[in-house]
N, C-alpha and C. Protein backbone atom coordinates (compact mmCIF):
# COMPACT_ATOMS: atom_id res chain seq x y z
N UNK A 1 -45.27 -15.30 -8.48
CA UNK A 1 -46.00 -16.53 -8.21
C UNK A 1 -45.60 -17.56 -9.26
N UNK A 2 -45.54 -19.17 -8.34
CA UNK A 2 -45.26 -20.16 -9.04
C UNK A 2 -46.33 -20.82 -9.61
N UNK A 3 -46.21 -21.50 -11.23
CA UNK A 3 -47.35 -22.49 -10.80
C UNK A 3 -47.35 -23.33 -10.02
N UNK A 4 -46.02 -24.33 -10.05
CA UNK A 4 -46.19 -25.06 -8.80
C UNK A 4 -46.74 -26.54 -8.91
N UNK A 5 -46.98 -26.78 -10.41
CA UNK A 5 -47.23 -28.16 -10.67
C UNK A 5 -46.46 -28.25 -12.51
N UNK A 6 -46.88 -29.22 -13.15
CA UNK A 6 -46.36 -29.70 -14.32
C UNK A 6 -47.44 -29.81 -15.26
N UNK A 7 -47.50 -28.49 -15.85
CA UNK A 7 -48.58 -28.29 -16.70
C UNK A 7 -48.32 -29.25 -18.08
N UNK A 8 -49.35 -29.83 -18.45
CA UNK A 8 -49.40 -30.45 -19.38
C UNK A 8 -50.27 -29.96 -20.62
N UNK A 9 -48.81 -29.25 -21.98
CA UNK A 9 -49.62 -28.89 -22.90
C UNK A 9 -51.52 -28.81 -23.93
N UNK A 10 -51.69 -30.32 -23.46
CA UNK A 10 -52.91 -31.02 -23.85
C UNK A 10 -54.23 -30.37 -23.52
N UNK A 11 -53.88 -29.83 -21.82
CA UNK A 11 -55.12 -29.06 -21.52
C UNK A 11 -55.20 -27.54 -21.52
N UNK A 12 -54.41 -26.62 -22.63
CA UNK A 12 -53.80 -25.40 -22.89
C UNK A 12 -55.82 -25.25 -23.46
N UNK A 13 -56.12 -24.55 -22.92
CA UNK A 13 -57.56 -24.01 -22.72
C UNK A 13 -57.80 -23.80 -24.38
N UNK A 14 -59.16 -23.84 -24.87
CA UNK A 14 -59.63 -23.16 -26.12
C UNK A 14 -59.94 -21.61 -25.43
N UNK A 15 -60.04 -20.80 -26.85
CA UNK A 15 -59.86 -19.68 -27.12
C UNK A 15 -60.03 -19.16 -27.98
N UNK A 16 -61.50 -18.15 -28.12
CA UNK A 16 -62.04 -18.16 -29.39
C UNK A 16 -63.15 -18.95 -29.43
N UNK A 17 -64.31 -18.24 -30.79
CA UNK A 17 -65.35 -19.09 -31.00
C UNK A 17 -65.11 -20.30 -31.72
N UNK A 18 -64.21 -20.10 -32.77
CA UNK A 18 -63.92 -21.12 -33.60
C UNK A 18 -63.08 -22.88 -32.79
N UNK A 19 -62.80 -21.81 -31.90
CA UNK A 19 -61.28 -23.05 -31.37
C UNK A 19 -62.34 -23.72 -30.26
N UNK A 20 -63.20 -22.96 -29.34
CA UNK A 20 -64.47 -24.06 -28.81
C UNK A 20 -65.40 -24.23 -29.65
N UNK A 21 -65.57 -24.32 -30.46
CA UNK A 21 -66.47 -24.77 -31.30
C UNK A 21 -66.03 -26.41 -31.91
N UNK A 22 -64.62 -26.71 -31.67
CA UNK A 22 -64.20 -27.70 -32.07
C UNK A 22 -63.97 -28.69 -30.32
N UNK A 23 -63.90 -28.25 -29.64
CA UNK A 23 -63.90 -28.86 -28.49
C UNK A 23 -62.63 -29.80 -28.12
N UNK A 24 -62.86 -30.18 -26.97
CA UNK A 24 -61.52 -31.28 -26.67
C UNK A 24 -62.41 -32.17 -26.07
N UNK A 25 -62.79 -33.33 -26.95
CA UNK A 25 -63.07 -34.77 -26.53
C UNK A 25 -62.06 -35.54 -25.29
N UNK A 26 -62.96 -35.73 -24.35
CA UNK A 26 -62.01 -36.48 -22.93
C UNK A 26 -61.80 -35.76 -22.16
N UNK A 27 -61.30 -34.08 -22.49
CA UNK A 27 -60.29 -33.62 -21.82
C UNK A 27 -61.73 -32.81 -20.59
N UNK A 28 -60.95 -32.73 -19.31
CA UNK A 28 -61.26 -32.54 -18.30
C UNK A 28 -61.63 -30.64 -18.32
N UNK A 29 -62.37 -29.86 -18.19
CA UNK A 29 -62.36 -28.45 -18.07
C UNK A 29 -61.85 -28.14 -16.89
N UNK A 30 -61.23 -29.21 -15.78
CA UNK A 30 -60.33 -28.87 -14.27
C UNK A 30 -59.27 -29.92 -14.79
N UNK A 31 -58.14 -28.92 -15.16
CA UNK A 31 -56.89 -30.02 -15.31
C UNK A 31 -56.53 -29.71 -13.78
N UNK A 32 -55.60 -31.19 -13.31
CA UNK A 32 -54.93 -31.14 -12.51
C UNK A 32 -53.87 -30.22 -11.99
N UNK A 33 -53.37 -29.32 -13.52
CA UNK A 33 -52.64 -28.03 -13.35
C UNK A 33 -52.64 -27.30 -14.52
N UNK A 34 -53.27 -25.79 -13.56
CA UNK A 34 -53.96 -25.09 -14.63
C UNK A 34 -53.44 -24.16 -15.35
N UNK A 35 -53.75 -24.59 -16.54
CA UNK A 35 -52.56 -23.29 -17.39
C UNK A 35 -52.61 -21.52 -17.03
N UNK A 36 -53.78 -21.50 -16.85
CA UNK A 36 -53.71 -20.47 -15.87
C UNK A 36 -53.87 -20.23 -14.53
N UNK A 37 -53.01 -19.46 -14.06
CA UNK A 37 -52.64 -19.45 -12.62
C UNK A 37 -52.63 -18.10 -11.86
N UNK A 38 -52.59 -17.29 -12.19
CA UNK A 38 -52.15 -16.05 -11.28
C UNK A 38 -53.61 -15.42 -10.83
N UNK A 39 -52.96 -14.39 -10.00
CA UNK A 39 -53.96 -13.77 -8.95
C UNK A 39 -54.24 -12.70 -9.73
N UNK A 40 -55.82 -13.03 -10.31
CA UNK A 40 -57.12 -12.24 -11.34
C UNK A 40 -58.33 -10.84 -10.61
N UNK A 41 -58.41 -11.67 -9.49
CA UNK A 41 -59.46 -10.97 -8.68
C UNK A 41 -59.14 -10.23 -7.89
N UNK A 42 -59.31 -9.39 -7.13
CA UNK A 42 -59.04 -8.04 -6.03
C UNK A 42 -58.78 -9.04 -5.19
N UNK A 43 -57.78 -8.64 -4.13
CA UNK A 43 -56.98 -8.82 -2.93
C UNK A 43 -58.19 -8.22 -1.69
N UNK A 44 -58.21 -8.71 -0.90
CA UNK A 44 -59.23 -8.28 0.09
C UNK A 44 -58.17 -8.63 0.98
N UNK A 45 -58.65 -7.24 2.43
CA UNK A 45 -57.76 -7.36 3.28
C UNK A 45 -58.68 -7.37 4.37
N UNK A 46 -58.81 -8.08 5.54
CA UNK A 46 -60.16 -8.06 6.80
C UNK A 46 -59.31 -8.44 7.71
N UNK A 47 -59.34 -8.24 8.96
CA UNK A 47 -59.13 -8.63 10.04
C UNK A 47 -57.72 -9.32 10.04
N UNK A 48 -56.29 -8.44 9.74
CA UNK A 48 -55.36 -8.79 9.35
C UNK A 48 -54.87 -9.58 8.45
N UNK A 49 -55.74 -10.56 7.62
CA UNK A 49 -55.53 -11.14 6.61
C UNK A 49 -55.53 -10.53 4.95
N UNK A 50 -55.16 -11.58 4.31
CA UNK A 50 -54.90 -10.87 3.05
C UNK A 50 -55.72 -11.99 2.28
N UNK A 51 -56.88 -12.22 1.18
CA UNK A 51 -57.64 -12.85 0.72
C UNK A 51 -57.33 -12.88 -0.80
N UNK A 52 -56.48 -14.05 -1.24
CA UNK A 52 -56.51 -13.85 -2.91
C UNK A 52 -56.72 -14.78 -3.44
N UNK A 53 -57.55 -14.61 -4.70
CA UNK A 53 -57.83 -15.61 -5.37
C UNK A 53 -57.26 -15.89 -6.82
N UNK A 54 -57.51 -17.01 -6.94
CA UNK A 54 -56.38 -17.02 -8.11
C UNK A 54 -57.28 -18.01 -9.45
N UNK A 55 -56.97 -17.87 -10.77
CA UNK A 55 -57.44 -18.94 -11.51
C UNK A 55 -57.16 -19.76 -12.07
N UNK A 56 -56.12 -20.80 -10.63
CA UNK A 56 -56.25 -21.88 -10.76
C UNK A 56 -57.17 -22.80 -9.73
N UNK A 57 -57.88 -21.93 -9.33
CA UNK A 57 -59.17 -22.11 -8.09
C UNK A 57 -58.81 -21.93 -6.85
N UNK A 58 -57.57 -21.71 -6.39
CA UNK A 58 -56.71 -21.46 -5.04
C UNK A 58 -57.26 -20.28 -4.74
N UNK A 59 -57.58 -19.98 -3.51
CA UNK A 59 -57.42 -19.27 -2.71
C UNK A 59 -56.68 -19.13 -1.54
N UNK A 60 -55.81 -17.87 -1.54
CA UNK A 60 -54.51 -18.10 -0.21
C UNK A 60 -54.78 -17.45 0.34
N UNK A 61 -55.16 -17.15 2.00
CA UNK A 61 -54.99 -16.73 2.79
C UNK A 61 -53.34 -16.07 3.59
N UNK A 62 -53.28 -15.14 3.36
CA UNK A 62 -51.92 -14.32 4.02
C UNK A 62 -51.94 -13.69 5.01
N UNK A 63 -51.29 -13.47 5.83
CA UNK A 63 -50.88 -12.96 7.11
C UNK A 63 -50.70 -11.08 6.72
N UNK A 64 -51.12 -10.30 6.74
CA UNK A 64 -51.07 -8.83 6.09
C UNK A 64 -50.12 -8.53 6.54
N UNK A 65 -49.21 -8.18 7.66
CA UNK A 65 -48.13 -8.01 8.46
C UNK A 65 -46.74 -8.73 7.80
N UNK A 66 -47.47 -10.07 7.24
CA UNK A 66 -45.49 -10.25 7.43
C UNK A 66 -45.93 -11.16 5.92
N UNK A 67 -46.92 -11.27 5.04
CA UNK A 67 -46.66 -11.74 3.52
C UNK A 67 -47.20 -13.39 3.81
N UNK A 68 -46.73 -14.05 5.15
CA UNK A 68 -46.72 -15.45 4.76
C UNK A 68 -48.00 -15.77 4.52
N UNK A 69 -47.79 -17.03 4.04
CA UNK A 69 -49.23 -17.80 3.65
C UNK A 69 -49.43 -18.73 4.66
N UNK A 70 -50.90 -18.90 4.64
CA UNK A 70 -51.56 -19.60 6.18
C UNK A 70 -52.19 -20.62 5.96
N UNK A 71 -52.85 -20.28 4.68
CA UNK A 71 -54.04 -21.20 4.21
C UNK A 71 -53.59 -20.95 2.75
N UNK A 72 -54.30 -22.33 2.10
CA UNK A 72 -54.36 -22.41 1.03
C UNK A 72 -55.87 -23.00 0.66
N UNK A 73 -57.00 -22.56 -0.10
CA UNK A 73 -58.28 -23.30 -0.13
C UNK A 73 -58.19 -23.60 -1.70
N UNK A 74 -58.54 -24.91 -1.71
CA UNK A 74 -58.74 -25.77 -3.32
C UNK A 74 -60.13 -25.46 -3.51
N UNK A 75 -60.42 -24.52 -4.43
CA UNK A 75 -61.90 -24.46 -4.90
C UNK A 75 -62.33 -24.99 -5.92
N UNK A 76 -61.67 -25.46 -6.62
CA UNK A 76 -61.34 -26.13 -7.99
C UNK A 76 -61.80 -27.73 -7.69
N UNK A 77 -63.08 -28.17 -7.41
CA UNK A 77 -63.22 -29.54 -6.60
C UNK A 77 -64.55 -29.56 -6.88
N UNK A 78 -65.35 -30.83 -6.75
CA UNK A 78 -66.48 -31.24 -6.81
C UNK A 78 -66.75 -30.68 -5.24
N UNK A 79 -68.48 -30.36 -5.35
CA UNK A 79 -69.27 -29.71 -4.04
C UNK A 79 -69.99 -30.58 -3.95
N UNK A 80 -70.81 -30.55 -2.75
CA UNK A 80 -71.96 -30.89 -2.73
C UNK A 80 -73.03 -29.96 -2.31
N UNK A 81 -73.88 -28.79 -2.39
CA UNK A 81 -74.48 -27.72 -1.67
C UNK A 81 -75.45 -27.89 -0.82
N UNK A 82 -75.29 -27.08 0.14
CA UNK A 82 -76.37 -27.51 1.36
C UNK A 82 -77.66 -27.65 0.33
N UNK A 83 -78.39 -27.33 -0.54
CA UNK A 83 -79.74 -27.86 -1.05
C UNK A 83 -79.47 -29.52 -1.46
N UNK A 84 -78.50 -30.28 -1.73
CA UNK A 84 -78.00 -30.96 -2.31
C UNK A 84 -77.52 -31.21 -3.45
N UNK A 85 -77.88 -30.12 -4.18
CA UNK A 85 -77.43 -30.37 -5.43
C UNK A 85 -75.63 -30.61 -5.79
N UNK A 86 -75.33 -31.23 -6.40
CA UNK A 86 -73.66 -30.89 -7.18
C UNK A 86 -73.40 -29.88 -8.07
N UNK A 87 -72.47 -29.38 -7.51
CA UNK A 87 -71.46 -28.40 -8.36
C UNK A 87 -70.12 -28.63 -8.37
N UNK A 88 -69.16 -27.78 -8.83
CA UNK A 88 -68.14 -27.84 -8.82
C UNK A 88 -67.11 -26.26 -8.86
N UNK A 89 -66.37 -26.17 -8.33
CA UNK A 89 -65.91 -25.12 -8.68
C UNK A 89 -64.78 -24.94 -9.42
N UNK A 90 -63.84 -23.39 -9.97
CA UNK A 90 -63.48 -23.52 -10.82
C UNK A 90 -62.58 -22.25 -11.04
N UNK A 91 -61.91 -21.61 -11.52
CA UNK A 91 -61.30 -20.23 -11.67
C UNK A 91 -62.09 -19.41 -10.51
N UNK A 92 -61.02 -18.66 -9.43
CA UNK A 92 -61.44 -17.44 -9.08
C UNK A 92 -61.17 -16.06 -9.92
N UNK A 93 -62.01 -15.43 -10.66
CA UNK A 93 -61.85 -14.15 -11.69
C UNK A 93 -62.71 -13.21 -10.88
N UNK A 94 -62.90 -11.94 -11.34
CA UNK A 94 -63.99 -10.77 -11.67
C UNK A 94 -63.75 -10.39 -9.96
N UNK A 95 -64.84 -11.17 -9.48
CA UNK A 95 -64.62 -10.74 -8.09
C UNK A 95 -64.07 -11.13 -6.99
N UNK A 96 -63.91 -10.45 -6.32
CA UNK A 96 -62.57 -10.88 -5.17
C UNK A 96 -63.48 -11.57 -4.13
N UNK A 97 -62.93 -12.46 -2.69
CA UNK A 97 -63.27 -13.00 -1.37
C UNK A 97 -64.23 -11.63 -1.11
N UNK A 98 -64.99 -11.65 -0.29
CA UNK A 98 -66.07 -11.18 0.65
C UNK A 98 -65.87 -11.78 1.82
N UNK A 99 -65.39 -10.82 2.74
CA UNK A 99 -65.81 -10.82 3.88
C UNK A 99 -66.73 -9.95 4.66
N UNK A 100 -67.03 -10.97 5.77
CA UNK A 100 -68.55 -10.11 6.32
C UNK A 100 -68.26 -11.25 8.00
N UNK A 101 -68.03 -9.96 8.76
CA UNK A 101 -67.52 -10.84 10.60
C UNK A 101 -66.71 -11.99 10.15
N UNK A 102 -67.25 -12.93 10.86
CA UNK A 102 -66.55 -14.58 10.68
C UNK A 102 -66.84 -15.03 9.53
N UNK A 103 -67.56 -14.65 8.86
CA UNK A 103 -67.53 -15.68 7.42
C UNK A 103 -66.92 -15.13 6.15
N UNK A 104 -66.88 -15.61 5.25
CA UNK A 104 -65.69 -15.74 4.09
C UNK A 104 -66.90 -16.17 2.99
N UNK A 105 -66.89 -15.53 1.79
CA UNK A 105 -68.02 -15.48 0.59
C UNK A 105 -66.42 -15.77 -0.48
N UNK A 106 -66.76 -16.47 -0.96
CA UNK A 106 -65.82 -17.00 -2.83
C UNK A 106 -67.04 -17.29 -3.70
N UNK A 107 -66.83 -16.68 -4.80
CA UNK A 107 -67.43 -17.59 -5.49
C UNK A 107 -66.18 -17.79 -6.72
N UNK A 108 -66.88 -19.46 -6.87
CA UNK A 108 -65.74 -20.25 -7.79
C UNK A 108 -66.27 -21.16 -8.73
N UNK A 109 -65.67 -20.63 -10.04
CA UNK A 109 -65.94 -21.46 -11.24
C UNK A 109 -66.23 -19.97 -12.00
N UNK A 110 -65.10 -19.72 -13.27
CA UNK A 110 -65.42 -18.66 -14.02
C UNK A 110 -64.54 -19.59 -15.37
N UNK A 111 -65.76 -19.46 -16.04
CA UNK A 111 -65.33 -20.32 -17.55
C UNK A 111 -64.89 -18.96 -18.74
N UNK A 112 -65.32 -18.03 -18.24
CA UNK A 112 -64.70 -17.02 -19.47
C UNK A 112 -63.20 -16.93 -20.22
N UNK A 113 -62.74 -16.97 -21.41
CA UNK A 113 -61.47 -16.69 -21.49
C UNK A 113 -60.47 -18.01 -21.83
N UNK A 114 -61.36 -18.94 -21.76
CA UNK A 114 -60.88 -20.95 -21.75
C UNK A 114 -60.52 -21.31 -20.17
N UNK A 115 -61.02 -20.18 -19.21
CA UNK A 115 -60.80 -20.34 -17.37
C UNK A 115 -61.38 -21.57 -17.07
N UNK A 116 -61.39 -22.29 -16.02
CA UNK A 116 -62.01 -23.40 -15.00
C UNK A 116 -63.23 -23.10 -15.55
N UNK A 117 -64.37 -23.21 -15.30
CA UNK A 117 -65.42 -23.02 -15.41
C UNK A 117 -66.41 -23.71 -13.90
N UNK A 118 -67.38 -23.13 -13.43
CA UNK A 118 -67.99 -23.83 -12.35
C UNK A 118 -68.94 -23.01 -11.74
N UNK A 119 -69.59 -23.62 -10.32
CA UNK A 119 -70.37 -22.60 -10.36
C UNK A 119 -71.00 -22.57 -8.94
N UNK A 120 -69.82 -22.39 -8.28
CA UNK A 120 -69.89 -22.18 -6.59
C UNK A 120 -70.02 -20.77 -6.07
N UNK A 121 -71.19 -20.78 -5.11
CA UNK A 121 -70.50 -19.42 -3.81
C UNK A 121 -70.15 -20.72 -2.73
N UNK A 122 -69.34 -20.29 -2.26
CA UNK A 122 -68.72 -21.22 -0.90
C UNK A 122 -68.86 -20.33 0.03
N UNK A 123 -69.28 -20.42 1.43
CA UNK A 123 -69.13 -20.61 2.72
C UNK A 123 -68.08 -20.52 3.51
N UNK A 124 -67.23 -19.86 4.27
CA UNK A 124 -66.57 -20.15 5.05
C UNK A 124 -66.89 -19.87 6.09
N UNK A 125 -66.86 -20.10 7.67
CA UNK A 125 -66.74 -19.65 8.99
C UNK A 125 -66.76 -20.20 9.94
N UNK A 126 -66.53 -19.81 11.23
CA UNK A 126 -66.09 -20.30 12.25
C UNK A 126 -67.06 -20.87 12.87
N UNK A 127 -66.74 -22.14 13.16
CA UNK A 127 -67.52 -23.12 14.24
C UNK A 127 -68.35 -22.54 14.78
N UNK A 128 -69.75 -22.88 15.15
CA UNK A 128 -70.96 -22.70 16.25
C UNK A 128 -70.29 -22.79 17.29
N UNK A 129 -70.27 -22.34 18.21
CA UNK A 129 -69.65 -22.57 20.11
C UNK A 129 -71.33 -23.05 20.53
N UNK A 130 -70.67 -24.53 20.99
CA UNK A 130 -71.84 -25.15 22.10
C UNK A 130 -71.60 -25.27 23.25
């Protein structure tokens, strides 16, 4: 796996108590490209697909049969939650996609480690039929 964008030294995560303890004034805890990137969480496989998440908030959807990629989901984004409140999400770590029938369980935003940080379960599934 690629990162796939142009990481910019500046937002190279703290690490350590001492090194957040000093903080980064300005700097964004969702860079545009995240120094970390690779696939952290268990691979889930359902209904021919392949479910991975990654912590740069991506989640890819794969085809189990033949590898390709289908989907790509940006979790790494401002929410809005059905109660209304705002969140945002952030690193997929620890635990992998959930599936359950038609719907799709992520949760996103894991700050451990200098990760995204955030603090989504997301939703996925298929349209109501009217």
């Amino acid at each position: 796996m690629q990162r796939g964008c142009a990481f910019d030294p500046a937002d190279a995560p703290l690490v350590g108590l001492a090194e957040m303890a000093k903080g980064k004034s300005g700097r964004s805890p969702w860079p545009a490209c995240s120094y970390y990137y690779g696939h952290s969480a268990a691979a889930v496989v359902a209904n021919g697909l392949v479910y991975a998440g990654a912590l740069d908030g991506r989640l890819r959807i794969f085809d189990a049969a033949s590898g390709e990629i289908l989907r790509v989901i940006e979790t790494s984004r401002p929410f809005r939650a059905t109660n209304g409140v705002d969140g945002h999400g952030g690193a997929i770590d620890a635990g992998g996609a959930v599936v359950a029938g038609d719907q799709l369980f992520v949760l996103s935003g894991y700050g451990m480690f200098g990760q995204m940080p955030g603090n989504m379960l997301l939703v996925y599934g298929k349209p109501a039929q009217r």
